[in-house]
Protein backbone atom coordinates (compact mmCIF):
# COMPACT_ATOMS: atom_id res chain seq x y z
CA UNK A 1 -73.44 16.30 -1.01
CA UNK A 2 -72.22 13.35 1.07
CA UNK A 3 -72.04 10.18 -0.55
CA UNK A 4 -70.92 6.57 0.09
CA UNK A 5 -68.71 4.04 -2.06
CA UNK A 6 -67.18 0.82 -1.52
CA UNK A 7 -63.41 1.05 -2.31
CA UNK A 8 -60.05 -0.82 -1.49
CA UNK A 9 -62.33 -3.28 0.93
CA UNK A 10 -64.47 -1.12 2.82
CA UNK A 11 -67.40 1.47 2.82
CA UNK A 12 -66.48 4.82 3.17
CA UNK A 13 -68.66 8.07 3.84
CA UNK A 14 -67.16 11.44 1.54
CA UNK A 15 -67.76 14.33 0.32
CA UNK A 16 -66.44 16.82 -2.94
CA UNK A 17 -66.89 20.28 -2.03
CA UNK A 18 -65.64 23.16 -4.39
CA UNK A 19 -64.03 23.88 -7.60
CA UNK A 20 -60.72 24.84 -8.49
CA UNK A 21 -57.84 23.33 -10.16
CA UNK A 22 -55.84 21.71 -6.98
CA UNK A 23 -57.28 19.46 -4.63
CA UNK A 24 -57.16 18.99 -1.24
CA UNK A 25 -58.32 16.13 0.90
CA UNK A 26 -58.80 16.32 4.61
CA UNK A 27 -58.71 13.95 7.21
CA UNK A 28 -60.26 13.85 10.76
CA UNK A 29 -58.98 13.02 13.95
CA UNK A 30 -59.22 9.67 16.31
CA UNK A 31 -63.24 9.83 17.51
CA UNK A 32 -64.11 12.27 14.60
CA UNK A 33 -65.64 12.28 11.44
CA UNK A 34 -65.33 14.50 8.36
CA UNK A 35 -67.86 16.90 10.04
CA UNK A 36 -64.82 17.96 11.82
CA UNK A 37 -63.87 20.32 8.78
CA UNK A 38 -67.57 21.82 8.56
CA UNK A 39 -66.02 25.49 9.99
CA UNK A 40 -62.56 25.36 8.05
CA UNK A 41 -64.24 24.00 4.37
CA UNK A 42 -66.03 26.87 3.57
CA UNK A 43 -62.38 29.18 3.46
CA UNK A 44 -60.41 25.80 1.61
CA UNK A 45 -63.33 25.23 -0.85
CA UNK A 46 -63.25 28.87 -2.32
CA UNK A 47 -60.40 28.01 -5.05
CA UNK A 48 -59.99 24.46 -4.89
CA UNK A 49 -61.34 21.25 -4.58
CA UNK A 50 -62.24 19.80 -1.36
CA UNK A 51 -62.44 15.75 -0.46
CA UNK A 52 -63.32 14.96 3.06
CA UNK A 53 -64.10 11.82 4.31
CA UNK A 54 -65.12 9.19 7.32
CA UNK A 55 -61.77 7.06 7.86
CA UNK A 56 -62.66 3.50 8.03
CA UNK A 57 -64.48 2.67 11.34
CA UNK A 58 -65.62 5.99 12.22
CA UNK A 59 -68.58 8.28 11.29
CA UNK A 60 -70.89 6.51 8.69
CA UNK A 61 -68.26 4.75 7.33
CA UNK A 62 -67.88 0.73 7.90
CA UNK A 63 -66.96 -0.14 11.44
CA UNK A 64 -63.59 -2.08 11.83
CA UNK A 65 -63.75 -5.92 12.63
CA UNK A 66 -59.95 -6.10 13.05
CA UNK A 67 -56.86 -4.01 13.90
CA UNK A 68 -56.43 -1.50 10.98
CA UNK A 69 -52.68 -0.45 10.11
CA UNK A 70 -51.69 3.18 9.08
CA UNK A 71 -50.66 1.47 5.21
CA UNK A 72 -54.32 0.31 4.96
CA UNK A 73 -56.08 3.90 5.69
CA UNK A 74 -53.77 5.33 3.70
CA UNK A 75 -54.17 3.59 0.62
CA UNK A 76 -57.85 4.21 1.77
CA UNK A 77 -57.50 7.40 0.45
CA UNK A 78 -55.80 6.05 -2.99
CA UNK A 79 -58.60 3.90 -3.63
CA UNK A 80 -61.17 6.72 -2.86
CA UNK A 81 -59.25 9.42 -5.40
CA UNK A 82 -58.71 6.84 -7.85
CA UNK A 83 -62.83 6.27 -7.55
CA UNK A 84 -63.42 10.21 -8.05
CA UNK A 85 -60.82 10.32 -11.56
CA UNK A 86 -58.12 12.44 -9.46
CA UNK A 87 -54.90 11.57 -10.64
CA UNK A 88 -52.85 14.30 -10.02
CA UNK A 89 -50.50 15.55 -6.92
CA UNK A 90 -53.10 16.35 -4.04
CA UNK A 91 -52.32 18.54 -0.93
CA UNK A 92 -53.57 16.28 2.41
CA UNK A 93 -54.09 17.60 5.70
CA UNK A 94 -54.93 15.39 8.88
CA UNK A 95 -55.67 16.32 12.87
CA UNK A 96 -54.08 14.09 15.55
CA UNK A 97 -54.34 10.28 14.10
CA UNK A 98 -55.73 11.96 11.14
CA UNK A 99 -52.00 13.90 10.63
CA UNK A 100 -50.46 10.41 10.97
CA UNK A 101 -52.76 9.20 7.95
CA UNK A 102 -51.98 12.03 6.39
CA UNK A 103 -48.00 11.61 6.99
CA UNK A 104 -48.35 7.81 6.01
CA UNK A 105 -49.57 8.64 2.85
CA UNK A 106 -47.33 11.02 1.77
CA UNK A 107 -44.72 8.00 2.65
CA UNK A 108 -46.56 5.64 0.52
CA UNK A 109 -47.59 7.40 -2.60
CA UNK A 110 -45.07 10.41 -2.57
CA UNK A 111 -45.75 11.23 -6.29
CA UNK A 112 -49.33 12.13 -5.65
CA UNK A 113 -48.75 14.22 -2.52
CA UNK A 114 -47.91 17.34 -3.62
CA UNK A 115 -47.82 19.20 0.24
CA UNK A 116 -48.77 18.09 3.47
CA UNK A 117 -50.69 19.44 6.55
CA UNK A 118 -50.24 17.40 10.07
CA UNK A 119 -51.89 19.08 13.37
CA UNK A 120 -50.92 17.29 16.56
CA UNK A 121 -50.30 14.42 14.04
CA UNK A 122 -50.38 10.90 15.93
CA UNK A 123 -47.73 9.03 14.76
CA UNK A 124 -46.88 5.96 17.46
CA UNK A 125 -47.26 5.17 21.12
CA UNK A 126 -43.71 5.93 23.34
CA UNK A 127 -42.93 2.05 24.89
CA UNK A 128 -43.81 3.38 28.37
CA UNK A 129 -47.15 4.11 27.42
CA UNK A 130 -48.30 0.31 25.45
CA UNK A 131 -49.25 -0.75 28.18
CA UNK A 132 -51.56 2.17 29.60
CA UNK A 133 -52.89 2.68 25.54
CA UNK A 134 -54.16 -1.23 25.24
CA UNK A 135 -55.78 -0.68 28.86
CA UNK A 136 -57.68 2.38 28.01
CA UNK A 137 -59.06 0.61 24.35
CA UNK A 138 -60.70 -2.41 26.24
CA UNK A 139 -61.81 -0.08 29.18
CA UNK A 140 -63.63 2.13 26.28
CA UNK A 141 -65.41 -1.13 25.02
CA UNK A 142 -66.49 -2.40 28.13
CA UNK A 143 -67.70 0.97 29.58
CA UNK A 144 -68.53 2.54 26.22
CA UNK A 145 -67.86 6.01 24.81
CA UNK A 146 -69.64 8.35 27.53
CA UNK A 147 -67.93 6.45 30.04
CA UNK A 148 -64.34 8.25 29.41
CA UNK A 149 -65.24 11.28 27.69
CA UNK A 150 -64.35 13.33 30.58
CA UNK A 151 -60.90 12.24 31.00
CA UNK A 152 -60.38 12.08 27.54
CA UNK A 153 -61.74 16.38 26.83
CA UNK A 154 -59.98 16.79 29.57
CA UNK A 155 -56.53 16.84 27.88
CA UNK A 156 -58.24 17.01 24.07
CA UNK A 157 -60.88 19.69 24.66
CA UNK A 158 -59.79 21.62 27.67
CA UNK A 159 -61.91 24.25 29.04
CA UNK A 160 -59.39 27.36 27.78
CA UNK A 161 -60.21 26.50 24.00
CA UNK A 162 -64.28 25.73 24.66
CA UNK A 163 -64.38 29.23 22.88
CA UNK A 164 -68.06 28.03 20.82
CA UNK A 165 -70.63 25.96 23.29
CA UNK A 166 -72.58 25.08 20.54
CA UNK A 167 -70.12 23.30 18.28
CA UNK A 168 -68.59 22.16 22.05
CA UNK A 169 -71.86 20.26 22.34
CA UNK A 170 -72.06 18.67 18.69
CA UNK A 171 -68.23 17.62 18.80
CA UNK A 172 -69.33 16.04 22.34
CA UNK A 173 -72.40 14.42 21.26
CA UNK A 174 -70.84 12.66 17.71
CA UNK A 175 -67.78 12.08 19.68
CA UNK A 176 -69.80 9.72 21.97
CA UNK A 177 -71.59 8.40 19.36
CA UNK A 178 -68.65 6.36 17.93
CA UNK A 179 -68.36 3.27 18.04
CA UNK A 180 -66.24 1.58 21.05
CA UNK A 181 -64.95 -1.07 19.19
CA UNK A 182 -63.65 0.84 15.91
CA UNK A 183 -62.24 3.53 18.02
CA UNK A 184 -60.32 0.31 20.14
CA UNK A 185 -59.19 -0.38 17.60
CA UNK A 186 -57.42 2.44 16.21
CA UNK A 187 -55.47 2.88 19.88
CA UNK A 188 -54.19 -0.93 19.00
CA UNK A 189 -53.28 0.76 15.46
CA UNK A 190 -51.41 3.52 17.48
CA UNK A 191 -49.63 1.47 19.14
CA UNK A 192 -48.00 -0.88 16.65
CA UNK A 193 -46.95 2.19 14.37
CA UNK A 194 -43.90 4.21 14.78
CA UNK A 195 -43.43 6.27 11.76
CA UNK A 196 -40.34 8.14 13.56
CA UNK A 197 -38.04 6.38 11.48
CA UNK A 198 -39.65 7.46 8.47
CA UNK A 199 -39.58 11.43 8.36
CA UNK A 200 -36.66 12.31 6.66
CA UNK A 201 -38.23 9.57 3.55
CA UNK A 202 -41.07 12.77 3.72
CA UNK A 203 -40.43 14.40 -0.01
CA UNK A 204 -42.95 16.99 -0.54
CA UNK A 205 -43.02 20.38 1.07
CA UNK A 206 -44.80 19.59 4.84
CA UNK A 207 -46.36 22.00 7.31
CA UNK A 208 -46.54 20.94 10.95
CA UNK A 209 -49.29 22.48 13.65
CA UNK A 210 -49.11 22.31 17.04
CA UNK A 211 -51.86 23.34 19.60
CA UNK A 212 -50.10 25.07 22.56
CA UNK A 213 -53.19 24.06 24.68
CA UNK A 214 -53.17 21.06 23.44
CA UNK A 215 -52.20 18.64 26.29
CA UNK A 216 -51.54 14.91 24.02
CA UNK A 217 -49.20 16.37 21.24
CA UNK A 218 -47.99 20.01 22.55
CA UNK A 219 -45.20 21.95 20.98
CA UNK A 220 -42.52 20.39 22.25
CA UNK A 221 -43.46 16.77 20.78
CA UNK A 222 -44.31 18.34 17.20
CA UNK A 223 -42.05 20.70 16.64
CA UNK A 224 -38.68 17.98 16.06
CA UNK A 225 -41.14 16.00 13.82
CA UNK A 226 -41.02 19.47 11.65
CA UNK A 227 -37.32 19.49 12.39
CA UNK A 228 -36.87 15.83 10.85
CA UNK A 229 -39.03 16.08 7.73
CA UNK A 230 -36.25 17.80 5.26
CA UNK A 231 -38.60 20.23 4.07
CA UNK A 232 -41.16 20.95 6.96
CA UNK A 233 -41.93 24.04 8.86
CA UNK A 234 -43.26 24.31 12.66
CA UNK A 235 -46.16 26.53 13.84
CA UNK A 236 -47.93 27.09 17.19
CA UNK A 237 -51.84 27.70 17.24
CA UNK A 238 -53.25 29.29 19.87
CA UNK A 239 -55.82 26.08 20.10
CA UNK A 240 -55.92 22.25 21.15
CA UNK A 241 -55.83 18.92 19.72
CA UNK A 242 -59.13 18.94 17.71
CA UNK A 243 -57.70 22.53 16.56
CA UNK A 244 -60.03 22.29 13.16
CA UNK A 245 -63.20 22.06 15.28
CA UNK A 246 -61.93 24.26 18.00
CA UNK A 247 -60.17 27.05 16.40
CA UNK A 248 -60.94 26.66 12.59
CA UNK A 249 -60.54 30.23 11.37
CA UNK A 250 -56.87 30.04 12.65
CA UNK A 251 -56.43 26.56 11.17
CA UNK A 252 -57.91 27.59 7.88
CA UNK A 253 -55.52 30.41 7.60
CA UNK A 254 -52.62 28.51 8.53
CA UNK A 255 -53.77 26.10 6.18
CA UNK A 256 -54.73 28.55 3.44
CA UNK A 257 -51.61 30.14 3.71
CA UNK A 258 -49.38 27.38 3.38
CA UNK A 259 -51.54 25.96 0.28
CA UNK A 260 -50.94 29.26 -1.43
CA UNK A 261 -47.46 29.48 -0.48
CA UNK A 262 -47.01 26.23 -2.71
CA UNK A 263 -49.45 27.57 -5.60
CA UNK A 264 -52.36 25.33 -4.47
């Protein structure tokens, strides 16, 4: 049952799915909401228990007035376990800016990550792309959402992994629904973080996902993030960037697998 609750300074949409003595939380990608997971939760909910939520600004959570920083939606997620009673290590697993979250907050709070899941994660904006990033964010609030979904499927949601027209259409549809200025705002995020330096301070046991179709993060720009965290490994998915919405029984048993792996 989806619920909402006011924590660490904001309203944030969630949901507690499943039983089990582990818990894992789940976090969406840039333009996504926790309806992202609906076709990977069912597999990840069998044994253990499931938080998934709307990051600040997107979905039904509050919309952002300001530039957001990684820290702050990470220790979005510390305020929201601390408001559920969980206390203990938790596996997290984020898509795209959602991996970056993810990867932030095993940085942050290392003692209650106890593994970590980043697909395609986001973690920073190369220099020779500021520029480009902070013109795209105020084109998408002038224009608005439908304006520059074509260009933006067109690298996220290529044709080649359109495998289900029906949850092509939903994704599309919620995906347009955002709101321009939140999402803005999380490209001006993007592009003041640079967690490069960070990923050998990554302690817990890390699994990395990359979508070979998947034209923003491919292989090649994942796969030395895995090589940098000291105890990561690298996988390809035959899938894209929004892998959990376009390929979710392969990202539930890469997932699954890795979670069991490390007794969760």
């Amino acid at each position: 049952m989806k619920q909402w609750i006011e924590v660490n300074g904001t309203a944030l949409r969630y949901e507690v799915s499943g039983t089990g003595p582990s818990t894992l939380v789940l976090v969406h990608e840039m333009g996504g909401t926790l309806d992202s997971w609906d076709h990977v939760l069912p597999a990840l909910s069998a044994t253990r228990r499931v938080l998934r939520y709307d990051t600040r600004g997107a979905g039904q959570s509050e919309k952002l007035a300001a530039t957001p920083t990684m820290a702050l939606m990470a220790d979005d997620i510390a305020a929201l376990l601390d408001s559920q009673g969980i206390t203990g290590p938790v596996a997290i697993a984020g898509c795209a800016v959602g991996g970056g979250i993810a990867m932030t907050f095993a940085l942050r709070h290392p003692a209650r990550t106890a593994a970590l899941i980043a697909m395609g994660p986001a973690t920073g904006v190369a220099p020779e792309r500021r520029a480009a990033t902070l013109a795209r964010a105020e084109a998408t609030i002038k224009a608005g959402m439908a304006a520059v979904v074509e260009e933006s499927f067109a690298s996220s949601y290529p044709p080649e992994v359109r495998h289900n027209a029906e949850h092509f259409r939903q994704f599309r549809a919620r995906w347009i629904a955002n709101d321009p200025h939140s999402y803005a705002c999380i490209y001006r995020m993007l592009v003041e973080t640079d967690l490069a330096p960070s990923y050998g301070r990554i302690a817990c046991p890390a699994l990395l996902l990359a979508g070979i179709h998947d034209k923003l993060r491919p292989p090649a720009l994942v796969e030395p993030i895995a090589q940098a965290i000291p105890d990561a490994r690298f996988q390809a998915l035959d899938s894209g960037h929004f892998m959990a919405v376009q390929t979710p029984g392969l990202v539930a048993e890469a997932i699954g697998r890795f979670l069991s792996e490390q007794g969760i």
